[in-house]
N, C-alpha and C. Protein backbone atom coordinates (compact mmCIF):
# COMPACT_ATOMS: atom_id res chain seq x y z
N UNK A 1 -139.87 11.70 138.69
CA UNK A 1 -140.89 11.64 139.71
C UNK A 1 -140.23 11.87 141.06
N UNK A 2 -141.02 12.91 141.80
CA UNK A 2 -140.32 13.12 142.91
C UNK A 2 -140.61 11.86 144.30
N UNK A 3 -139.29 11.61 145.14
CA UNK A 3 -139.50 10.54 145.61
C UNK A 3 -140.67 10.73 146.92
N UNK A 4 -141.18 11.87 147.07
CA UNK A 4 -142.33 11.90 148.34
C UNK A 4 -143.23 11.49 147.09
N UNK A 5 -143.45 11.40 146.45
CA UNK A 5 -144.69 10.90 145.14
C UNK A 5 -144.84 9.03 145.60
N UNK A 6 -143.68 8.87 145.37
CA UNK A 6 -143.48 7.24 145.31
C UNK A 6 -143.56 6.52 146.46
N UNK A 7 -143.68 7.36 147.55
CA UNK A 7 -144.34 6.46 148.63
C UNK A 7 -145.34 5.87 148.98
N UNK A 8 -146.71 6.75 147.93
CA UNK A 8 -147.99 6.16 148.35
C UNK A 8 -148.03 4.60 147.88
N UNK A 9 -147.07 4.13 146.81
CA UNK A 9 -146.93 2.87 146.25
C UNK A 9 -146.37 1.90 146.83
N UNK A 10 -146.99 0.13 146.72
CA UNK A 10 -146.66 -0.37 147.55
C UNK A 10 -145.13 -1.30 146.30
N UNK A 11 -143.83 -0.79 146.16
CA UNK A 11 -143.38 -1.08 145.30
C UNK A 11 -142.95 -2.53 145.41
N UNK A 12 -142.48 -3.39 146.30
CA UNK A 12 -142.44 -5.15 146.68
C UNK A 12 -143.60 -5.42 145.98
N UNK A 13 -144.99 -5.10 146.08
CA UNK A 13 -145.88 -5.94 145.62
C UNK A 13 -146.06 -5.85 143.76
N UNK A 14 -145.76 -4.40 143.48
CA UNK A 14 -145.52 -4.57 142.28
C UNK A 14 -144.91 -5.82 141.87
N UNK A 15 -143.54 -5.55 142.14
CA UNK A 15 -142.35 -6.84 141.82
C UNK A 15 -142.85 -8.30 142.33
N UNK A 16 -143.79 -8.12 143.26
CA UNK A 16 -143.86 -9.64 143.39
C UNK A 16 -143.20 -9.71 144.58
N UNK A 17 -142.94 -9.29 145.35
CA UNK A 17 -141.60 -9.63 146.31
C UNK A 17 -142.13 -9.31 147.72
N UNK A 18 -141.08 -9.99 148.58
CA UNK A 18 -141.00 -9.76 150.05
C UNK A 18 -140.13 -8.35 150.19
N UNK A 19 -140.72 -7.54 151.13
CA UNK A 19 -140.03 -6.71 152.10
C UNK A 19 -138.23 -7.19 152.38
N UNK A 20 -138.30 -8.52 152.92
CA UNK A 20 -137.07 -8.92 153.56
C UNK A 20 -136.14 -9.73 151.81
N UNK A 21 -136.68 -9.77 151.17
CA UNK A 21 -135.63 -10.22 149.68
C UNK A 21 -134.25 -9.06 149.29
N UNK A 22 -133.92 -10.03 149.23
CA UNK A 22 -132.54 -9.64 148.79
C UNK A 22 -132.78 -8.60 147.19
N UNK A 23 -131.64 -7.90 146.95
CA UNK A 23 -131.41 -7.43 145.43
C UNK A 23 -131.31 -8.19 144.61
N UNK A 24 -130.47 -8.88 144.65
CA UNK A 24 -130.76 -10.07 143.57
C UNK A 24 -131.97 -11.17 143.11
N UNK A 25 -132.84 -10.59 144.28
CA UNK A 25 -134.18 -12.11 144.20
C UNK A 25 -134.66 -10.66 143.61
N UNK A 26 -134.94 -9.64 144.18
CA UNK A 26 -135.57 -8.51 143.50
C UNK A 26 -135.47 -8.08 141.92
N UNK A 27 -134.35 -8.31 141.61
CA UNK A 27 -133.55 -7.89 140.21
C UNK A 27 -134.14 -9.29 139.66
N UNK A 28 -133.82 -10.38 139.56
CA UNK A 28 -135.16 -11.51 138.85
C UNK A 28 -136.46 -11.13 138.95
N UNK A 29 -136.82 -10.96 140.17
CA UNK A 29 -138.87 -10.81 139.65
C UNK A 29 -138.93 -8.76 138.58
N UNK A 30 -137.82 -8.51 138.70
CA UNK A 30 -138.04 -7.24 137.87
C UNK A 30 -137.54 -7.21 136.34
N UNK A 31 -136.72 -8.81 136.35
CA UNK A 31 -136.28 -9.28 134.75
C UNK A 31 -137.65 -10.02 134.61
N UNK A 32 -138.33 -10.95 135.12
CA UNK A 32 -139.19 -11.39 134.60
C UNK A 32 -140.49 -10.72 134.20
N UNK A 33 -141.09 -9.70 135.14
CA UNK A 33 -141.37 -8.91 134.78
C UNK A 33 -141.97 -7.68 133.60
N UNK A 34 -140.81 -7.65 133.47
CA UNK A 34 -140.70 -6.37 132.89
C UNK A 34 -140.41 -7.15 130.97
N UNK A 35 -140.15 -8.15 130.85
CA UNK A 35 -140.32 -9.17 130.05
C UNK A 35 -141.70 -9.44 129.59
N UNK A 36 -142.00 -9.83 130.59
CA UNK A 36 -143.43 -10.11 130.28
C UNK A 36 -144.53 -8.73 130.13
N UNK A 37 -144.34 -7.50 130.65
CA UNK A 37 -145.09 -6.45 129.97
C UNK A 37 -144.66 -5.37 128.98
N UNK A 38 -143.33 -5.63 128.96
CA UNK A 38 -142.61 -4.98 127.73
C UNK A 38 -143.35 -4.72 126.77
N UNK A 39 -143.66 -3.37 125.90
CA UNK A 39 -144.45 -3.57 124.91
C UNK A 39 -144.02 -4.12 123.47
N UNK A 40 -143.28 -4.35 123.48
CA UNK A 40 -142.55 -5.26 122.42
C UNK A 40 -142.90 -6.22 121.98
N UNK A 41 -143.28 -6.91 123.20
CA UNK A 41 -143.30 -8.23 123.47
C UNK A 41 -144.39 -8.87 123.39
N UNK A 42 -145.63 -7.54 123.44
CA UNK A 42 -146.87 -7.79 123.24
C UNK A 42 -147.64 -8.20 121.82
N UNK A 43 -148.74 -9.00 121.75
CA UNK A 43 -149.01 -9.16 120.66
C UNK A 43 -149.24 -8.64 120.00
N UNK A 44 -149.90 -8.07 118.18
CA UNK A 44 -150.35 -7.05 117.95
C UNK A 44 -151.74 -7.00 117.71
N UNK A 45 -152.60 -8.18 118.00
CA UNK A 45 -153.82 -8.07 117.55
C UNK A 45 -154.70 -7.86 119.39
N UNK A 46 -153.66 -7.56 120.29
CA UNK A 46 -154.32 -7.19 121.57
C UNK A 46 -154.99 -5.80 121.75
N UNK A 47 -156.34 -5.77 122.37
CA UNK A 47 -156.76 -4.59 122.08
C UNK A 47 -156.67 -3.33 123.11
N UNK A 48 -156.65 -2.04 122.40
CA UNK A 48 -156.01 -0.99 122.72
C UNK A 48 -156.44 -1.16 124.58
N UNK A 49 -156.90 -1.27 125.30
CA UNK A 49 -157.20 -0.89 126.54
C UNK A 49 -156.26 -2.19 127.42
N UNK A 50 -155.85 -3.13 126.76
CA UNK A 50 -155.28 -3.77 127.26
C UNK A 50 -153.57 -3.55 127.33
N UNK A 51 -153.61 -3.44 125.63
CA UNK A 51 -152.42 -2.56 125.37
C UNK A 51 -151.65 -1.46 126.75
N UNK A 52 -152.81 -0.90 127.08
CA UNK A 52 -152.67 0.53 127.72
C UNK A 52 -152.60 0.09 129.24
N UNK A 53 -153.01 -1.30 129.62
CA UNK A 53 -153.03 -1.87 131.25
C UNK A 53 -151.35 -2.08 131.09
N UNK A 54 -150.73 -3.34 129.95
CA UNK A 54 -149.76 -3.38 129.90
C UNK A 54 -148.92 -2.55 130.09
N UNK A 55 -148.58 -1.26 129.05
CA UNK A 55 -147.69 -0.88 129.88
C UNK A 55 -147.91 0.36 130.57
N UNK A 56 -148.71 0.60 131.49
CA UNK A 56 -148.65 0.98 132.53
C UNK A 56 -148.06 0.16 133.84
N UNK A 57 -148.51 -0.64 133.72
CA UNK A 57 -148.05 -1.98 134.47
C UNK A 57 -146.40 -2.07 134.20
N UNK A 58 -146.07 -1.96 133.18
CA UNK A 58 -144.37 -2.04 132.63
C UNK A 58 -143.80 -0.85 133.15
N UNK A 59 -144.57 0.42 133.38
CA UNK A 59 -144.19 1.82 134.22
C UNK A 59 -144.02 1.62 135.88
N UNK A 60 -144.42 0.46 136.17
CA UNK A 60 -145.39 0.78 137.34
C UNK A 60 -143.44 -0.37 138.17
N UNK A 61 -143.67 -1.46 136.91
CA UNK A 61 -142.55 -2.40 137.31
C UNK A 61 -141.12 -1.34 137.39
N UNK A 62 -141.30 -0.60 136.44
CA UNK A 62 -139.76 0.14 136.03
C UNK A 62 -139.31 1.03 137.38
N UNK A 63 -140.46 1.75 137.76
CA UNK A 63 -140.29 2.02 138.77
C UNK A 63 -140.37 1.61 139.96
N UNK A 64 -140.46 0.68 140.03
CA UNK A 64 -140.15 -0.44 141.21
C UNK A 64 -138.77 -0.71 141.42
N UNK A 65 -138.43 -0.95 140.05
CA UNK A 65 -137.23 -1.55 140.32
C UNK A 65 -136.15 -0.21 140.55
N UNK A 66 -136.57 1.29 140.10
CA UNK A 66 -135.46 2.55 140.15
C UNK A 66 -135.89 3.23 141.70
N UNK A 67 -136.41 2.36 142.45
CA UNK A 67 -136.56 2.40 143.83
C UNK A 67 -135.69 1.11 144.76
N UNK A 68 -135.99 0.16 144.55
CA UNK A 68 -135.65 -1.10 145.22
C UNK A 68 -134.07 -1.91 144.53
N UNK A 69 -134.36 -1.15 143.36
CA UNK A 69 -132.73 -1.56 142.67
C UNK A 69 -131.33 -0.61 143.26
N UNK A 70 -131.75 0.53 143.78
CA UNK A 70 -130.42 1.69 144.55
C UNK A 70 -130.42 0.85 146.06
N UNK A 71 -129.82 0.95 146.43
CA UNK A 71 -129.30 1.10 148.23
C UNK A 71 -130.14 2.06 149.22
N UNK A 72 -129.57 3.70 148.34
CA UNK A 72 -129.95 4.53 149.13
C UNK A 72 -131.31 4.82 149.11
N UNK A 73 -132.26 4.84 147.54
CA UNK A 73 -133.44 4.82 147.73
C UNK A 73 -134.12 3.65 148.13
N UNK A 74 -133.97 2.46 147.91
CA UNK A 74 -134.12 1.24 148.90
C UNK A 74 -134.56 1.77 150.39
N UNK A 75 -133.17 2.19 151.07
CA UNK A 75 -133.05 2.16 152.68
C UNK A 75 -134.05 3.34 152.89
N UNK A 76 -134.48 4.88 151.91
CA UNK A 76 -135.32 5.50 152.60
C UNK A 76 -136.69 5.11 152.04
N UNK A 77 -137.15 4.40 151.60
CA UNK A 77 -138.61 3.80 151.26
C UNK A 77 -138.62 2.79 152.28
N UNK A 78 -137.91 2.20 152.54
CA UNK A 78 -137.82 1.32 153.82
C UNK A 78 -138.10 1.35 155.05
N UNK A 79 -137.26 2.52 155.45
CA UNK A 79 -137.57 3.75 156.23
C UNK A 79 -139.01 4.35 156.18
N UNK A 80 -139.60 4.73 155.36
CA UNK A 80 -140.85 5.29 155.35
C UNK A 80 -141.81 4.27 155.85
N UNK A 81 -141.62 3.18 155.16
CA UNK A 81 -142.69 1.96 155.24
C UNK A 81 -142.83 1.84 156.68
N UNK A 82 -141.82 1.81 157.02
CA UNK A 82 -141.23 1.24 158.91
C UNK A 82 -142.23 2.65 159.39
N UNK A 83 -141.71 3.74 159.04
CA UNK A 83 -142.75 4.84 159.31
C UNK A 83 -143.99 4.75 159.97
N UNK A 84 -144.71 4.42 158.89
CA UNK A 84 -145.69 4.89 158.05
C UNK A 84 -146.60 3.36 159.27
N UNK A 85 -145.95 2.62 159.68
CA UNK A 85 -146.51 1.44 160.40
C UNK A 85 -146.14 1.82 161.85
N UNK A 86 -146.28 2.74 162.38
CA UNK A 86 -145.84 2.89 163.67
C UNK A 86 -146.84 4.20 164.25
N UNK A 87 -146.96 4.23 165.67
CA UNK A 87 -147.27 5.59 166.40
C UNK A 87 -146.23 6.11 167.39
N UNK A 88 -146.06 6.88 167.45
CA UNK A 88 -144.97 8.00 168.07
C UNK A 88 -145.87 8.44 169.55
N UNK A 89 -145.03 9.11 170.45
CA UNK A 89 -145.36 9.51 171.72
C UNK A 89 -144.43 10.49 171.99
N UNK A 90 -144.32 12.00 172.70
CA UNK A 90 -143.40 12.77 172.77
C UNK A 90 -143.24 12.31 174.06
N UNK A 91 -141.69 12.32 174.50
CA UNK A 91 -141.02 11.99 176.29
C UNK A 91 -140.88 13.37 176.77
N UNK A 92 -140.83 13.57 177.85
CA UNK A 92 -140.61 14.72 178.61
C UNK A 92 -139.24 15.29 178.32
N UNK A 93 -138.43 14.38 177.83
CA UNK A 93 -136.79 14.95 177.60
C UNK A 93 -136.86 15.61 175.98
N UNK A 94 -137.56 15.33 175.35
CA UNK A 94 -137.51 15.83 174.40
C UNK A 94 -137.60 14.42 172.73
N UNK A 95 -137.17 13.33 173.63
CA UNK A 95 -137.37 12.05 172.35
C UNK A 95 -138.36 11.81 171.93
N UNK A 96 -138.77 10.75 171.78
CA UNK A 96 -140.07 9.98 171.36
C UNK A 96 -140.12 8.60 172.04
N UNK A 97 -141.25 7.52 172.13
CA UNK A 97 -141.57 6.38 172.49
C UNK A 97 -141.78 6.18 171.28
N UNK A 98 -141.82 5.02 170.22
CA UNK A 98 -142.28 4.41 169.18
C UNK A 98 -142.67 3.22 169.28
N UNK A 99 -143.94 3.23 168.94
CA UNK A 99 -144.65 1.75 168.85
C UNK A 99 -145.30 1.19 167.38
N UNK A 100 -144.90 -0.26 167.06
CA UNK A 100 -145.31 -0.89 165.60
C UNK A 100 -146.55 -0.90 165.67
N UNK A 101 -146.74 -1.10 164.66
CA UNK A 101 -148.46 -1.54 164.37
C UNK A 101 -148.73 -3.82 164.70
N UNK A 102 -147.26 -3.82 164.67
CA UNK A 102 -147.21 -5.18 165.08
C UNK A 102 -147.39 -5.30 166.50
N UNK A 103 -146.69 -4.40 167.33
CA UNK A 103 -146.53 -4.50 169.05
C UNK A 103 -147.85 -4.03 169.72
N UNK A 104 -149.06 -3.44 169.03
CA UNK A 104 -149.64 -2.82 169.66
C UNK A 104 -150.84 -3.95 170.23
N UNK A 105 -150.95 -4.96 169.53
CA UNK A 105 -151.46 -5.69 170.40
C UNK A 105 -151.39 -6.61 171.76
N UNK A 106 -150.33 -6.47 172.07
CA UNK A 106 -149.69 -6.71 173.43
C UNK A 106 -149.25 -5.84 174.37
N UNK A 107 -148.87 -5.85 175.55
CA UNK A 107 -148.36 -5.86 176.37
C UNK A 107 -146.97 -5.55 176.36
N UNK A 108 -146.54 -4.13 176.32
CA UNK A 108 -144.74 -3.85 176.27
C UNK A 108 -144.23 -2.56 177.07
N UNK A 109 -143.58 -2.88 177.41
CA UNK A 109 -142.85 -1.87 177.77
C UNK A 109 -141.98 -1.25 177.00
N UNK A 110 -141.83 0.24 176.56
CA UNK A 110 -141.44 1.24 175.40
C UNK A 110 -140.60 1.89 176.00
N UNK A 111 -139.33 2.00 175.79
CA UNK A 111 -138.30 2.98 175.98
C UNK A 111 -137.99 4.33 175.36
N UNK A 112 -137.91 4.99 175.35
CA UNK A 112 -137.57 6.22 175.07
C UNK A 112 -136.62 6.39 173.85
N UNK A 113 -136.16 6.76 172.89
CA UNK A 113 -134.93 6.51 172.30
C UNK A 113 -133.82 7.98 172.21
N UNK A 114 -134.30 8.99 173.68
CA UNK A 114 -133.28 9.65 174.34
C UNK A 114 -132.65 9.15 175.35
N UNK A 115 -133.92 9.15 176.55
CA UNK A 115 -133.25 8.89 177.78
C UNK A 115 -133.63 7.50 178.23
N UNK A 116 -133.78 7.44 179.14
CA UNK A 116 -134.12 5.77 180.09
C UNK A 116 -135.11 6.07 180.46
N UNK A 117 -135.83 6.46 180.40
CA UNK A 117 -137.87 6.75 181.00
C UNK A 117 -138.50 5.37 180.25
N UNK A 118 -139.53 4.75 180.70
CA UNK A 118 -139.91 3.77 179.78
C UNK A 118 -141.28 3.69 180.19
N UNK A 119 -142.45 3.66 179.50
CA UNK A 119 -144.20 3.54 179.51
C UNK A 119 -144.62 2.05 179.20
N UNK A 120 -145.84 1.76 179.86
CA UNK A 120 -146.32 1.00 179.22
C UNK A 120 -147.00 0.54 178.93
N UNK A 121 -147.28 -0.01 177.29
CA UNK A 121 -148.01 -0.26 176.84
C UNK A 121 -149.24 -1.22 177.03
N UNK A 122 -150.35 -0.74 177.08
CA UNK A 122 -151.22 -1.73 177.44
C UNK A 122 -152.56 -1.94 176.19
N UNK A 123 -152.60 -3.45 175.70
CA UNK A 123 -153.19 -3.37 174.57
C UNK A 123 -155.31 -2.91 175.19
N UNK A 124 -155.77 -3.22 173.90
CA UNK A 124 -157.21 -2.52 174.47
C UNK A 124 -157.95 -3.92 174.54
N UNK A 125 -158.77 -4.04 175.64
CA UNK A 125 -159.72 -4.91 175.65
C UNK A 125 -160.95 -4.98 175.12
């Protein structure tokens, strides 16, 4: 699966997890997990549509964890998320202003992340 695919997914919530968790708290909720929808593991008198939630759900964990278990794909889904929560502004020098979806309700002053020019932000009344 190509990794611009795997962004529309929110993969922490799969796992159960915080944004800010460590690999190792991550790597437990993806052993427990993946345990618990394993199809193995499932009973056999469960019926087929449930069967079929399971492991999708066991697809859904696996790939959670072949995202959030690397470093490097870790840091650029991370990256995206951080993205994907922000609005941009072009500066006259050629940078950008970037603002969170957290900051926008206040009052800030935004720096540039070329030069020293700085705007500011004023939330809406």
């Amino acid at each position: 699966m190509a990794f611009e695919q795997t962004l529309k997914k929110d993969w922490y919530s799969i796992l159960g997890a915080d944004p800010s968790a460590d690999v190792s708290d991550l790597k437990q909720k993806y052993q427990k997990l993946i345990l618990l929808y394993h199809p193995d593991k499932q009973s056999t008198d469960v019926p087929a549509g449930t069967m079929q939630e399971c492991m999708q759900k066991f697809i859904e964990i696996d790939q959670a964890w072949k995202i959030l278990g690397n470093e490097e794909t870790k840091k650029k889904y991370d990256l995206q998320r951080h993205d994907d929560e922000s609005f941009s502004l072009s500066c006259r020098c050629g940078g950008k202003y970037t603002v969170y979806k957290d900051e926008a309700q206040e009052a800030n002053l935004i720096s540039c992340d070329t030069c020293s020019l700085m705007v500011e932000l004023l939330p809406q009344s």
